[in-house]
C-alpha atoms as a PDB file:
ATOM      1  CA  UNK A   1      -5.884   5.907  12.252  1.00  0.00           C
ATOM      2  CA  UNK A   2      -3.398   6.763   9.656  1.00  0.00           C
ATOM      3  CA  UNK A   3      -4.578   9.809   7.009  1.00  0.00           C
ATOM      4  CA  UNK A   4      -3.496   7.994   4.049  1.00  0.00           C
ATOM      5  CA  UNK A   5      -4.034   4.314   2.886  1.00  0.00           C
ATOM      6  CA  UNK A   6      -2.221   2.566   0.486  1.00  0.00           C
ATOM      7  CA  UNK A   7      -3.669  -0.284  -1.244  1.00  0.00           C
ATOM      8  CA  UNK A   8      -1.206  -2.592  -2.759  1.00  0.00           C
ATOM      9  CA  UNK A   9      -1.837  -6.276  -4.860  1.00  0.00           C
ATOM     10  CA  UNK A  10       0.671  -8.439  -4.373  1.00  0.00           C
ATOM     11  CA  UNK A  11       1.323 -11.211  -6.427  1.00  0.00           C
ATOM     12  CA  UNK A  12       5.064 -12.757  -7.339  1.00  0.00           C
ATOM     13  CA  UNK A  13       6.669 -10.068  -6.815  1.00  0.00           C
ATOM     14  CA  UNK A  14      10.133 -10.882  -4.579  1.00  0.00           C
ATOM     15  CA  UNK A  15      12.044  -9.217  -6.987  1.00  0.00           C
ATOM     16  CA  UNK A  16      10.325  -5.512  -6.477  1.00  0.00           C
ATOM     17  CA  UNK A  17       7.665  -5.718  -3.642  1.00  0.00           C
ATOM     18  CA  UNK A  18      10.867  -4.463  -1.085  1.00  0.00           C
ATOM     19  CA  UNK A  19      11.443  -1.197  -3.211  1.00  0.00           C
ATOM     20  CA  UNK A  20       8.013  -0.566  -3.257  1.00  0.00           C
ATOM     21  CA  UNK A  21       7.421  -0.727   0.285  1.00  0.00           C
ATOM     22  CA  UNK A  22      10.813   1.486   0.971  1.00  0.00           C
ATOM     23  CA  UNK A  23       9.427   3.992  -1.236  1.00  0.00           C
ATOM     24  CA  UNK A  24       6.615   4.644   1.157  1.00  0.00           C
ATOM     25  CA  UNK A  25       9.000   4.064   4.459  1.00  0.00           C
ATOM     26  CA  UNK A  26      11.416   7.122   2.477  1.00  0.00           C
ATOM     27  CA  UNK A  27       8.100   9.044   2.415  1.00  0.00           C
ATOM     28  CA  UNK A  28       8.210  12.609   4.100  1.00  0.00           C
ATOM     29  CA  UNK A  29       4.785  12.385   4.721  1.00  0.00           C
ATOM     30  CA  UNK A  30       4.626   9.349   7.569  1.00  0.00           C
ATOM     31  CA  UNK A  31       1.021   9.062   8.686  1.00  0.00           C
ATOM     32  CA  UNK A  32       0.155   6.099   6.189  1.00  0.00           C
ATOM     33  CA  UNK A  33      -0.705   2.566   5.938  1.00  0.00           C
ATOM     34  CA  UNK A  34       0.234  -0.233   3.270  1.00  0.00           C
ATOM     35  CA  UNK A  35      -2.291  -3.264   2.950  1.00  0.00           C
ATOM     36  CA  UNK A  36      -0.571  -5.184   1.046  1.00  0.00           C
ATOM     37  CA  UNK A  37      -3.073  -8.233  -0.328  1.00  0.00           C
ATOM     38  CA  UNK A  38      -0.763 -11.228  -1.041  1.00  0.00           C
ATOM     39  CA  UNK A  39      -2.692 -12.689  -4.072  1.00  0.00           C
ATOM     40  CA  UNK A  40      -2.167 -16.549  -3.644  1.00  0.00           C
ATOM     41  CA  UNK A  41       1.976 -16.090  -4.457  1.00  0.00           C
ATOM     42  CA  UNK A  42       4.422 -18.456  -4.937  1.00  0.00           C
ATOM     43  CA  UNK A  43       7.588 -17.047  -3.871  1.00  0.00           C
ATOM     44  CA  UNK A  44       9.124 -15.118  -1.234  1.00  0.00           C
ATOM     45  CA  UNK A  45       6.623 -12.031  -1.660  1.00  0.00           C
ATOM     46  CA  UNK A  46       4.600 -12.661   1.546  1.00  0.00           C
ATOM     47  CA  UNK A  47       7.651 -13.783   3.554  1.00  0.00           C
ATOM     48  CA  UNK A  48       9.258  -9.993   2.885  1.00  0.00           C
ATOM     49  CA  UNK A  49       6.227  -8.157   3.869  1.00  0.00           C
ATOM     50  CA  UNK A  50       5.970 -10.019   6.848  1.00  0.00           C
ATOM     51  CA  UNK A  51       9.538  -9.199   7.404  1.00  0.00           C
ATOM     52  CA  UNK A  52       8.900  -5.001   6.814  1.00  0.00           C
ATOM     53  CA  UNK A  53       6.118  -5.663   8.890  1.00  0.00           C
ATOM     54  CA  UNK A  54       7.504  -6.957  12.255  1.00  0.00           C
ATOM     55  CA  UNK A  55       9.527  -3.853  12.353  1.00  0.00           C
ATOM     56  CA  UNK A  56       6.793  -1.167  10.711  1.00  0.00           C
ATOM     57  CA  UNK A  57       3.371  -1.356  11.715  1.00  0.00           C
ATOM     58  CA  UNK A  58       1.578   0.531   9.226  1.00  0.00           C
ATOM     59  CA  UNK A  59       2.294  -2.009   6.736  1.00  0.00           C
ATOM     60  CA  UNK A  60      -0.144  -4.816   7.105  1.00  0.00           C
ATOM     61  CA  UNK A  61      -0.511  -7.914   5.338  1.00  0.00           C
ATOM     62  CA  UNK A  62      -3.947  -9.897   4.006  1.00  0.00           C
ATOM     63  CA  UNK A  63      -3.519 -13.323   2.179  1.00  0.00           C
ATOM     64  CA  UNK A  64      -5.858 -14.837  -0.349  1.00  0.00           C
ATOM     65  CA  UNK A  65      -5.752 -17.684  -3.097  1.00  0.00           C
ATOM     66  CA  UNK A  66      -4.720 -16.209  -5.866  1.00  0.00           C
ATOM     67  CA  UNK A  67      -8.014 -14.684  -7.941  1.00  0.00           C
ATOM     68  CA  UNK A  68      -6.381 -11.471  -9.809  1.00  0.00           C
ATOM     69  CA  UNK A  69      -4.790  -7.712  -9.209  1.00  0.00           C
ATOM     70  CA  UNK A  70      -9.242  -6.904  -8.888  1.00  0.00           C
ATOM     71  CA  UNK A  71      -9.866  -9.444  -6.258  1.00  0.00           C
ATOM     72  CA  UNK A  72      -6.865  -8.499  -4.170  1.00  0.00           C
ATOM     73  CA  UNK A  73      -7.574  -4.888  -4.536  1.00  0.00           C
ATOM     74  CA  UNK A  74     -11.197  -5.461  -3.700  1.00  0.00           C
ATOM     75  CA  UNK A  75     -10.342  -7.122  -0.714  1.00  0.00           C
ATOM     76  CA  UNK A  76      -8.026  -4.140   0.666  1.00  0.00           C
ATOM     77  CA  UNK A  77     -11.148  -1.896  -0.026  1.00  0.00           C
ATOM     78  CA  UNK A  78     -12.406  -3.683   2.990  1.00  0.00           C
ATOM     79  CA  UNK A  79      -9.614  -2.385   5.168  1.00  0.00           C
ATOM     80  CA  UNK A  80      -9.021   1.069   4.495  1.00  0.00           C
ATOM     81  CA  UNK A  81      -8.902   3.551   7.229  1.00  0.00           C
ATOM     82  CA  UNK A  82      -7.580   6.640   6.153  1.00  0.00           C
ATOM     83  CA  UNK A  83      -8.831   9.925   5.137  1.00  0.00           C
ATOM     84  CA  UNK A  84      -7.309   9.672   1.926  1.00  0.00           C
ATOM     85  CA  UNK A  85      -6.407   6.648   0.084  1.00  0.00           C
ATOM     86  CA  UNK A  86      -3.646   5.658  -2.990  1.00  0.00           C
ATOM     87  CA  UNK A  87      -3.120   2.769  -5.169  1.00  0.00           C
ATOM     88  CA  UNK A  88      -0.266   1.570  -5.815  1.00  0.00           C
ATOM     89  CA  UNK A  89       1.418  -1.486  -8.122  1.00  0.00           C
ATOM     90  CA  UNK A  90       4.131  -3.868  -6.144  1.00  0.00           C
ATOM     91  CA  UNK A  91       6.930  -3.585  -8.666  1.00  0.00           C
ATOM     92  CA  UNK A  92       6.415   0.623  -9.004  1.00  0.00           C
ATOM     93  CA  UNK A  93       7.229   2.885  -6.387  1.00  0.00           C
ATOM     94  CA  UNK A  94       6.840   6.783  -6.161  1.00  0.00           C
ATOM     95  CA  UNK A  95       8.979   9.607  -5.008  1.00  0.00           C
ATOM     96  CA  UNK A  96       9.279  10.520  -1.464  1.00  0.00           C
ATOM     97  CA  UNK A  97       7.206  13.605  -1.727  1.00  0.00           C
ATOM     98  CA  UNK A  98       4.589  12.121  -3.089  1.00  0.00           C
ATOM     99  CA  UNK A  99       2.322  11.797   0.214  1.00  0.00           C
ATOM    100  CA  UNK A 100       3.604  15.428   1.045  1.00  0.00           C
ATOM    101  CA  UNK A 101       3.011  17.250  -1.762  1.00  0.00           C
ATOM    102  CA  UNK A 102      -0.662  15.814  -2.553  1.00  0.00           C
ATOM    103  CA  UNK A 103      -1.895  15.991   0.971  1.00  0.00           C
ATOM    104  CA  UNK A 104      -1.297  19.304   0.928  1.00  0.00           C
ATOM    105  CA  UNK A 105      -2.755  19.926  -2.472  1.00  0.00           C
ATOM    106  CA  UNK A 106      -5.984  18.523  -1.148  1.00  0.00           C
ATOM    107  CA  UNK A 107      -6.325  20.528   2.167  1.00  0.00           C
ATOM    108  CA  UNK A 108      -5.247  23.442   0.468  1.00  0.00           C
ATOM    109  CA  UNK A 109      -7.885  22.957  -2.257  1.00  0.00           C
ATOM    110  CA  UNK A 110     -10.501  20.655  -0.530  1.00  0.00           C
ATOM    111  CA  UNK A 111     -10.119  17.984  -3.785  1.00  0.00           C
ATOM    112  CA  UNK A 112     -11.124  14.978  -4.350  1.00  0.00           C
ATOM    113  CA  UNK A 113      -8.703  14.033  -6.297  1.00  0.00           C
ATOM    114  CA  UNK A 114      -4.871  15.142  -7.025  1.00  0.00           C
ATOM    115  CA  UNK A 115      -3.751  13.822 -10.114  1.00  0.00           C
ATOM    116  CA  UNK A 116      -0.082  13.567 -10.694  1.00  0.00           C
ATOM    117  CA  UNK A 117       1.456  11.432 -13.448  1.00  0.00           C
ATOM    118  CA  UNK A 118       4.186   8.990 -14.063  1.00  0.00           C
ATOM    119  CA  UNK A 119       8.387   9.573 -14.787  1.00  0.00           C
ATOM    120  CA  UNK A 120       8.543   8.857 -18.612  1.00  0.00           C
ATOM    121  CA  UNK A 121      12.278   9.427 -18.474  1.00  0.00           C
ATOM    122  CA  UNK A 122      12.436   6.759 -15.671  1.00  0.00           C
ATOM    123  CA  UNK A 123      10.579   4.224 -17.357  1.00  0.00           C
ATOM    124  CA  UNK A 124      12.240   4.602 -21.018  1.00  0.00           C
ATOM    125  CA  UNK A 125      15.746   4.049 -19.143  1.00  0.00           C
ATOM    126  CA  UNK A 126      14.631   0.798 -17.523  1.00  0.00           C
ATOM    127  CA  UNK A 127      13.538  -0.595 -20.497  1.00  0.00           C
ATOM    128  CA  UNK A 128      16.761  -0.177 -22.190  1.00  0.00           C
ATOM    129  CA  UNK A 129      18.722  -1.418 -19.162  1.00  0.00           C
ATOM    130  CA  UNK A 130      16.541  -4.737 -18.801  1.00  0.00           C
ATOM    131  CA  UNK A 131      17.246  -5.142 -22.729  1.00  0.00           C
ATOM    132  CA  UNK A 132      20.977  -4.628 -21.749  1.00  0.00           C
ATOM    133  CA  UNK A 133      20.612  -6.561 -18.246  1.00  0.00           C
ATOM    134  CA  UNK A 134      21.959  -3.864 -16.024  1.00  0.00           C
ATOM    135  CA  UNK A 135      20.867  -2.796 -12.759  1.00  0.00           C
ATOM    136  CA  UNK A 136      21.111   1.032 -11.337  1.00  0.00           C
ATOM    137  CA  UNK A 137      19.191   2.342  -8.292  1.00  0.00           C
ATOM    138  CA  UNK A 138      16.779   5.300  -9.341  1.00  0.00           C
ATOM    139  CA  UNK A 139      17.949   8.403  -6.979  1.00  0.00           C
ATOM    140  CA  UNK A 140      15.290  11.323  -6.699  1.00  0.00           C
ATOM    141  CA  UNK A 141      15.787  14.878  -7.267  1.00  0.00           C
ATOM    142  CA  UNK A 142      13.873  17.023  -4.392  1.00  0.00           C
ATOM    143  CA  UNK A 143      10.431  18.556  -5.604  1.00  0.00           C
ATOM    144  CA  UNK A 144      11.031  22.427  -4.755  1.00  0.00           C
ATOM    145  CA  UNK A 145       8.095  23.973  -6.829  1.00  0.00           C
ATOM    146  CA  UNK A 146       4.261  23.026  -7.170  1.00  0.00           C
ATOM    147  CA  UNK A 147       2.590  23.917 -10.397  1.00  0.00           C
ATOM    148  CA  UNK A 148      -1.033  22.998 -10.138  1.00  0.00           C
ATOM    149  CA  UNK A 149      -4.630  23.624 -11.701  1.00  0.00           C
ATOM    150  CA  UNK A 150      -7.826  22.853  -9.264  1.00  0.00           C
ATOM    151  CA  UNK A 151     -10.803  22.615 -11.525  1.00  0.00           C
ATOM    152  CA  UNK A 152     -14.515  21.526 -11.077  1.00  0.00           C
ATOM    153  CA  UNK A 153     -15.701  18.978 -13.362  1.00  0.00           C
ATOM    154  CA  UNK A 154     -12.962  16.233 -14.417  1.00  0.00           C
ATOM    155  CA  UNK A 155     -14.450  15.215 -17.654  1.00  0.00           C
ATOM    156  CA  UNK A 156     -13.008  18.588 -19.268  1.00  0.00           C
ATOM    157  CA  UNK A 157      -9.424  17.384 -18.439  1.00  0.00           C
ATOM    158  CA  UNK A 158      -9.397  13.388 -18.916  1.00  0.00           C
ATOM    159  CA  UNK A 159      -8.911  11.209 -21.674  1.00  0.00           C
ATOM    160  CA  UNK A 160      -7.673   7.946 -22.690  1.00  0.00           C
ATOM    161  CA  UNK A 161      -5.821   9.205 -25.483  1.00  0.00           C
ATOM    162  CA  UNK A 162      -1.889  10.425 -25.185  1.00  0.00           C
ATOM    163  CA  UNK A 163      -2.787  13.485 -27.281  1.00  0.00           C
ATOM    164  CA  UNK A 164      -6.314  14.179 -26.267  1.00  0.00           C
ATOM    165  CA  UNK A 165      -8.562  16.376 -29.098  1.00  0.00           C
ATOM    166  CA  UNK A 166      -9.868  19.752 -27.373  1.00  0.00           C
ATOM    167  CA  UNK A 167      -7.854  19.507 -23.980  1.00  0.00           C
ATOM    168  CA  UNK A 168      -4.685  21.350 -22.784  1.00  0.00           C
ATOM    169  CA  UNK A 169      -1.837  18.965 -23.078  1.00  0.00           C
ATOM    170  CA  UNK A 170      -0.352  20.785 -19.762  1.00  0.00           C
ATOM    171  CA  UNK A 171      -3.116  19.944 -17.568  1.00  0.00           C
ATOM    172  CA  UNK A 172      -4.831  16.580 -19.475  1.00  0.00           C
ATOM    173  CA  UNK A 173      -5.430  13.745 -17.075  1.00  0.00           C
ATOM    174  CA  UNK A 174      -4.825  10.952 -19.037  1.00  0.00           C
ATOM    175  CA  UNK A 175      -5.493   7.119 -19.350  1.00  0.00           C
ATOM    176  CA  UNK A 176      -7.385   5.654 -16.375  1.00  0.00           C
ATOM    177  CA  UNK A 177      -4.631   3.897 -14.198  1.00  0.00           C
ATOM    178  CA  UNK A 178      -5.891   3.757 -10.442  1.00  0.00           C
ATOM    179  CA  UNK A 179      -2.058   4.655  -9.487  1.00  0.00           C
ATOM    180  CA  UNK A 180      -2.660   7.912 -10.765  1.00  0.00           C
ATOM    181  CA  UNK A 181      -3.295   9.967  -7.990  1.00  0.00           C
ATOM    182  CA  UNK A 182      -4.141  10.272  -4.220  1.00  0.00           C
ATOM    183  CA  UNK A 183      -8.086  10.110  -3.471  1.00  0.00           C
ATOM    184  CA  UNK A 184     -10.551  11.321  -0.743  1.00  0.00           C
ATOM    185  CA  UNK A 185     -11.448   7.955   0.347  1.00  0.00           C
ATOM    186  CA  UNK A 186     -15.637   8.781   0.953  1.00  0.00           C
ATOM    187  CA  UNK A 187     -15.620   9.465  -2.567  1.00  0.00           C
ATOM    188  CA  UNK A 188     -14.745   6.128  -4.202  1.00  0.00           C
ATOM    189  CA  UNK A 189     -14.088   3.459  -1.087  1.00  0.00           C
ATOM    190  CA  UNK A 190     -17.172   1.961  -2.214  1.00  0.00           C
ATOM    191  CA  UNK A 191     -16.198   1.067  -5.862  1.00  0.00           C
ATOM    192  CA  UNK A 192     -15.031  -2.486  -6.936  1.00  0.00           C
ATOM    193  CA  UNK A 193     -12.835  -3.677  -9.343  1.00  0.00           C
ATOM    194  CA  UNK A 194     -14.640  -6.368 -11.949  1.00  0.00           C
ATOM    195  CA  UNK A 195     -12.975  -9.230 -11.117  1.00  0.00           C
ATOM    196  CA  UNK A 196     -11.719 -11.864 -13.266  1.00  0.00           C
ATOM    197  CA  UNK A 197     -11.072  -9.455 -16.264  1.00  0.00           C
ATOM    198  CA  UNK A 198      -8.336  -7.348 -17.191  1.00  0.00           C
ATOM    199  CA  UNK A 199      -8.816  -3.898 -18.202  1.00  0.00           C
ATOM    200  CA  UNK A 200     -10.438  -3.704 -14.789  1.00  0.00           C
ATOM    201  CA  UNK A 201      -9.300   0.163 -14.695  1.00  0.00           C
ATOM    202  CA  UNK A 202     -12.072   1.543 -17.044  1.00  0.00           C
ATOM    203  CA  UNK A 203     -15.032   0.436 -15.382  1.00  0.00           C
ATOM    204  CA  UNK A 204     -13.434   1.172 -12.480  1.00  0.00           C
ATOM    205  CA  UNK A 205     -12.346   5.065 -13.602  1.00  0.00           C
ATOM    206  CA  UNK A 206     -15.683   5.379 -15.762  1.00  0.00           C
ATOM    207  CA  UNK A 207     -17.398   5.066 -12.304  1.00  0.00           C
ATOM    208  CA  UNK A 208     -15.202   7.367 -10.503  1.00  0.00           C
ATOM    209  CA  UNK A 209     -15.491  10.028 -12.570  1.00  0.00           C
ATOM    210  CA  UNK A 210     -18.805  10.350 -11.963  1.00  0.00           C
ATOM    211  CA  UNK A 211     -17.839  10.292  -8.350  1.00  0.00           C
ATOM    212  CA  UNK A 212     -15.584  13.490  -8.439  1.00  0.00           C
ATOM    213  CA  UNK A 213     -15.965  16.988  -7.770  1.00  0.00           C
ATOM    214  CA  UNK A 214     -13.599  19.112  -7.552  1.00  0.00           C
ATOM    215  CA  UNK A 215      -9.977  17.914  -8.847  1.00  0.00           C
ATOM    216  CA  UNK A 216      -6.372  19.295  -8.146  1.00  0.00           C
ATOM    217  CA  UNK A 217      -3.906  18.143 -11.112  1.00  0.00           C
ATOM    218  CA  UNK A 218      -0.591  18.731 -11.217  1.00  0.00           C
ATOM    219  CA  UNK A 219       2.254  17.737 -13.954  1.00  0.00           C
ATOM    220  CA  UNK A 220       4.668  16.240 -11.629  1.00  0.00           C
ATOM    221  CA  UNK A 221       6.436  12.650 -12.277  1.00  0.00           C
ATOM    222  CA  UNK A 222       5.739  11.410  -9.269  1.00  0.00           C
ATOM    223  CA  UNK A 223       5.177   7.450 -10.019  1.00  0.00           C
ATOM    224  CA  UNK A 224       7.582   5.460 -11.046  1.00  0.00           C
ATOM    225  CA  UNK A 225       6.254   3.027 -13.391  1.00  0.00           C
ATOM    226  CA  UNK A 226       8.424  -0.353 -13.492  1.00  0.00           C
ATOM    227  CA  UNK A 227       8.267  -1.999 -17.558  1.00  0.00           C
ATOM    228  CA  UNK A 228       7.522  -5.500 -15.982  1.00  0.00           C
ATOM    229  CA  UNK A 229       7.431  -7.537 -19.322  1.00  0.00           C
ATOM    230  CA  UNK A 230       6.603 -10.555 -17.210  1.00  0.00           C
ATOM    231  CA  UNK A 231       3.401  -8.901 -15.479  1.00  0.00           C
ATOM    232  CA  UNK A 232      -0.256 -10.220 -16.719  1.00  0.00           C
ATOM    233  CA  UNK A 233      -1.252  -7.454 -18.793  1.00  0.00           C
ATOM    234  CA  UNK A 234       2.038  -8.772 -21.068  1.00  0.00           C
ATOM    235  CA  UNK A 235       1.377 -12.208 -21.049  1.00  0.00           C
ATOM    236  CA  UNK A 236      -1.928 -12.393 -21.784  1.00  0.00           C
ATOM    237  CA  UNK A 237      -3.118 -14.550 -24.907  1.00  0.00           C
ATOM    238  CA  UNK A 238      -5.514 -12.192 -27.053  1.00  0.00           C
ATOM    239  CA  UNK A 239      -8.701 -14.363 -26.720  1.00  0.00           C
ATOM    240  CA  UNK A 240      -9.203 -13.297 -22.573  1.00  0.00           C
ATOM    241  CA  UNK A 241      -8.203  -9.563 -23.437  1.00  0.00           C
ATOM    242  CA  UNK A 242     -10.514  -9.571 -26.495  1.00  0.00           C
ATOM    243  CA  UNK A 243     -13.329 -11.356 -23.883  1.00  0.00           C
ATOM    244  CA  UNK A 244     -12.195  -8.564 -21.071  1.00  0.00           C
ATOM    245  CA  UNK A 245     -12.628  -5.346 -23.070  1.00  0.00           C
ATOM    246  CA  UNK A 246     -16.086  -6.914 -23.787  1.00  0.00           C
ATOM    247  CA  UNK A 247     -17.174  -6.903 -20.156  1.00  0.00           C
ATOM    248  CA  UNK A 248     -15.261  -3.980 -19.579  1.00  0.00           C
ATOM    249  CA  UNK A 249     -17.106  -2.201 -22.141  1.00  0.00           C
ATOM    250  CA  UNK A 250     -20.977  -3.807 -21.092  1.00  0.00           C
ATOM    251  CA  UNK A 251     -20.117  -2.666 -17.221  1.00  0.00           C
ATOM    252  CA  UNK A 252     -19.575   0.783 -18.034  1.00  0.00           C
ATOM    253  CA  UNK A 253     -21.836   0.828 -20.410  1.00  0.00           C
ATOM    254  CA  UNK A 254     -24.516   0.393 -18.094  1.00  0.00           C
ATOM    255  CA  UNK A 255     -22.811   2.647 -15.758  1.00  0.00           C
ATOM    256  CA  UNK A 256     -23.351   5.865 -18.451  1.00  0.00           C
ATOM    257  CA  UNK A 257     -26.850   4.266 -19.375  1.00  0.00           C
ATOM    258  CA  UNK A 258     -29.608   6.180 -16.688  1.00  0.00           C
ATOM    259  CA  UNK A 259     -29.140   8.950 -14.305  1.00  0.00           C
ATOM    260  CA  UNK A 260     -25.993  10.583 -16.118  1.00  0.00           C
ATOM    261  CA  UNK A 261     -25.850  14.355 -17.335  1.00  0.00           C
ATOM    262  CA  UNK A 262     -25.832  13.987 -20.946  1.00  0.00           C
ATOM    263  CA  UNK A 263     -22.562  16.424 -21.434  1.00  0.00           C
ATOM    264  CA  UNK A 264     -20.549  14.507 -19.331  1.00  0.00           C
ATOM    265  CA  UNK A 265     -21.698  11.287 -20.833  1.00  0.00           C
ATOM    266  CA  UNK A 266     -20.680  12.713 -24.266  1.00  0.00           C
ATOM    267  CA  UNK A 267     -17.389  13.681 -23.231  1.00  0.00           C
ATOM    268  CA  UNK A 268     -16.832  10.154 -21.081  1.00  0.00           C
ATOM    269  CA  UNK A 269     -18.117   8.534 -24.647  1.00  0.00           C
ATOM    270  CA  UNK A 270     -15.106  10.584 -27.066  1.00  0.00           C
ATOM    271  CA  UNK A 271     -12.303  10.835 -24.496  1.00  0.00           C
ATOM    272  CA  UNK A 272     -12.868   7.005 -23.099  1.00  0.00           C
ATOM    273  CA  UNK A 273     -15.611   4.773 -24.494  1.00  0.00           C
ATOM    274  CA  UNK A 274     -14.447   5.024 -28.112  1.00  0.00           C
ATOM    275  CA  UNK A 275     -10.590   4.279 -27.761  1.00  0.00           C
ATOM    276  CA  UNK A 276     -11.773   1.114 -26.343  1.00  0.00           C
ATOM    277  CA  UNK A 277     -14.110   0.318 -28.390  1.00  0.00           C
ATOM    278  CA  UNK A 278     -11.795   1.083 -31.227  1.00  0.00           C
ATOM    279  CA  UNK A 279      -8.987  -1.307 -29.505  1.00  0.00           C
ATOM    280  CA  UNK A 280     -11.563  -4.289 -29.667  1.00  0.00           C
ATOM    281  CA  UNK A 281     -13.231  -3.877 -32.794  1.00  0.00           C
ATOM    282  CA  UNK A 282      -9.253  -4.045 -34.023  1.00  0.00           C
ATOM    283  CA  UNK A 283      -8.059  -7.161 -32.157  1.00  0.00           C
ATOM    284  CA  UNK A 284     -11.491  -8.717 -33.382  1.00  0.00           C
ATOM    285  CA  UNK A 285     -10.335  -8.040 -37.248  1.00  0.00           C
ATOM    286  CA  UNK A 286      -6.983  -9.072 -36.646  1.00  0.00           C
ATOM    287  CA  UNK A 287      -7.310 -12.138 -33.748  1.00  0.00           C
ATOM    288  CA  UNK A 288     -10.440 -14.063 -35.313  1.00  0.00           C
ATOM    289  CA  UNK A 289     -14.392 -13.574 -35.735  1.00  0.00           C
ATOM    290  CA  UNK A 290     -15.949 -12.727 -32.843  1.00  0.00           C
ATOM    291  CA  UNK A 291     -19.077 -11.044 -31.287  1.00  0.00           C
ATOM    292  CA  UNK A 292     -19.300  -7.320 -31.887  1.00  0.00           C
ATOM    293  CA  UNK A 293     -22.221  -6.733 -29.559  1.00  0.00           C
ATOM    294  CA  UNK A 294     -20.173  -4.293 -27.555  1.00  0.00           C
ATOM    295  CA  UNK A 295     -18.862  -2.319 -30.497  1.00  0.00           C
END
């Protein structure tokens, strides 16, 4: 059984599904599995998995018509194995240390989560090189020193906001990505994506940071975060995301409603509730009249 499990959607991505899976084959940690969840593709995507696969068998390969990045995550849920689990986009990839590095930050400090973030330098030079149409390899520095913070109750440190009011810039965990970090799997296995919406993440990160105890979180770049202009979340008209951050909103919502201490739910409500709320009650004023139940 491998210790870590990497969940991965798949869906039409030929051009950057091969770098991701080399990124985890270039790992230094090597007790890992991919499950890949083809997601109903139309290219090559499934034919070069199966190809990494024949020669590597911790990368495994599910296929499904194609339902969503929640659906195809949902149904990797169902094969995890490992102690530990990541998620992890198909045209991203993350430095080789990655595995390494937060393994050991969670034996050493029994977490739950280690939260890293993402190379900003990385992805502001591959935006300007796809507006220029050039093409250069990323190459890694080594990692040779491990600044970290373990702490005991997440909601002190996170925040959807880049410049979070009342937290320490050095050691904020922000936006709610799932890619963020490397997870103890018996904590939040058991939570589903809402499928057939996007903004899927903040139900999804509202829930598992009620999950968490204590939480490792480190500053370093490890994820590299490819500008895909063509990916969903880009292409979207404004009428499904408007209709998205409303269920988004109502499922967390009722999340936060019973059972939850009423500092955290404070805190969850500033740092996370109210910048969405904010983003739909302004794509409602300028995209058309619609329902403000949510609001």
């Amino acid at each position: 059984m491998a210790q870590v499990s990497v969940i991965i959607p798949v869906h039409n991505a030929q051009d950057t599904i091969e770098r991701c899976l080399k990124s985890l084959q270039g790992q230094t940690f090597r007790d890992w599995e991919a499950l890949c969840t083809d997601d109903g593709s139309t290219d090559r995507s499934a034919d070069i998995i199966g190809r990494l696969a024949i020669s590597d068998n911790r990368i495994k390969l599910f296929s499904k018509p194609n339902g969503g990045v929640s659906s195809a995550r949902n149904l990797a849920l169902k094969h995890v194995g490992g102690r530990y689990m990541m998620y992890l986009d198909s045209d991203d990839f993350i430095h080789p240390q990655t595995m390494e590095i937060c393994v050991g930050l969670a034996e050493e400090n029994g977490s739950d989560l280690v939260s890293f973030t993402y190379d900003r330098r990385y992805r502001s030079l591959e935006t300007v090189r796809q507006i220029l149409g050039i093409r250069v390899e990323h190459r890694f520095s080594p990692i040779t020193s491990v600044e970290s913070k373990t702490v005991g109750d997440i909601f002190d440190y996170a925040s959807e906001y880049s410049r979070p009011r009342g937290i320490d810039p050095k050691w904020a965990v922000k936006h709610c990505q799932p890619w963020r970090g490397l997870f103890k799997t018996e904590k939040i296995a058991g939570i589903r994506f809402v499928e057939g919406i996007i903004y899927e993440d903040f139900p999804w990160w509202s829930e598992v940071l009620l999950r968490l105890g204590k939480v490792t979180i480190t500053n370093l770049p490890l994820y590299c975060y490819y500008p895909n202009f063509k990916g969903y979340i880009h292409t979207t008209d404004q009428q499904r995301r408007i209709e998205s951050l409303k269920v988004a909103l109502q499922k967390a919502d009722e999340l936060y409603s019973t059972g939850v201490d009423e500092s955290r739910k404070a805190r969850w409500e500033l740092q996370f509730r109210k910048p969405f709320a904010d983003k739909l009650a302004s794509k409602i004023r300028r995209y058309g009249k619609h329902s403000q139940n949510n609001k």
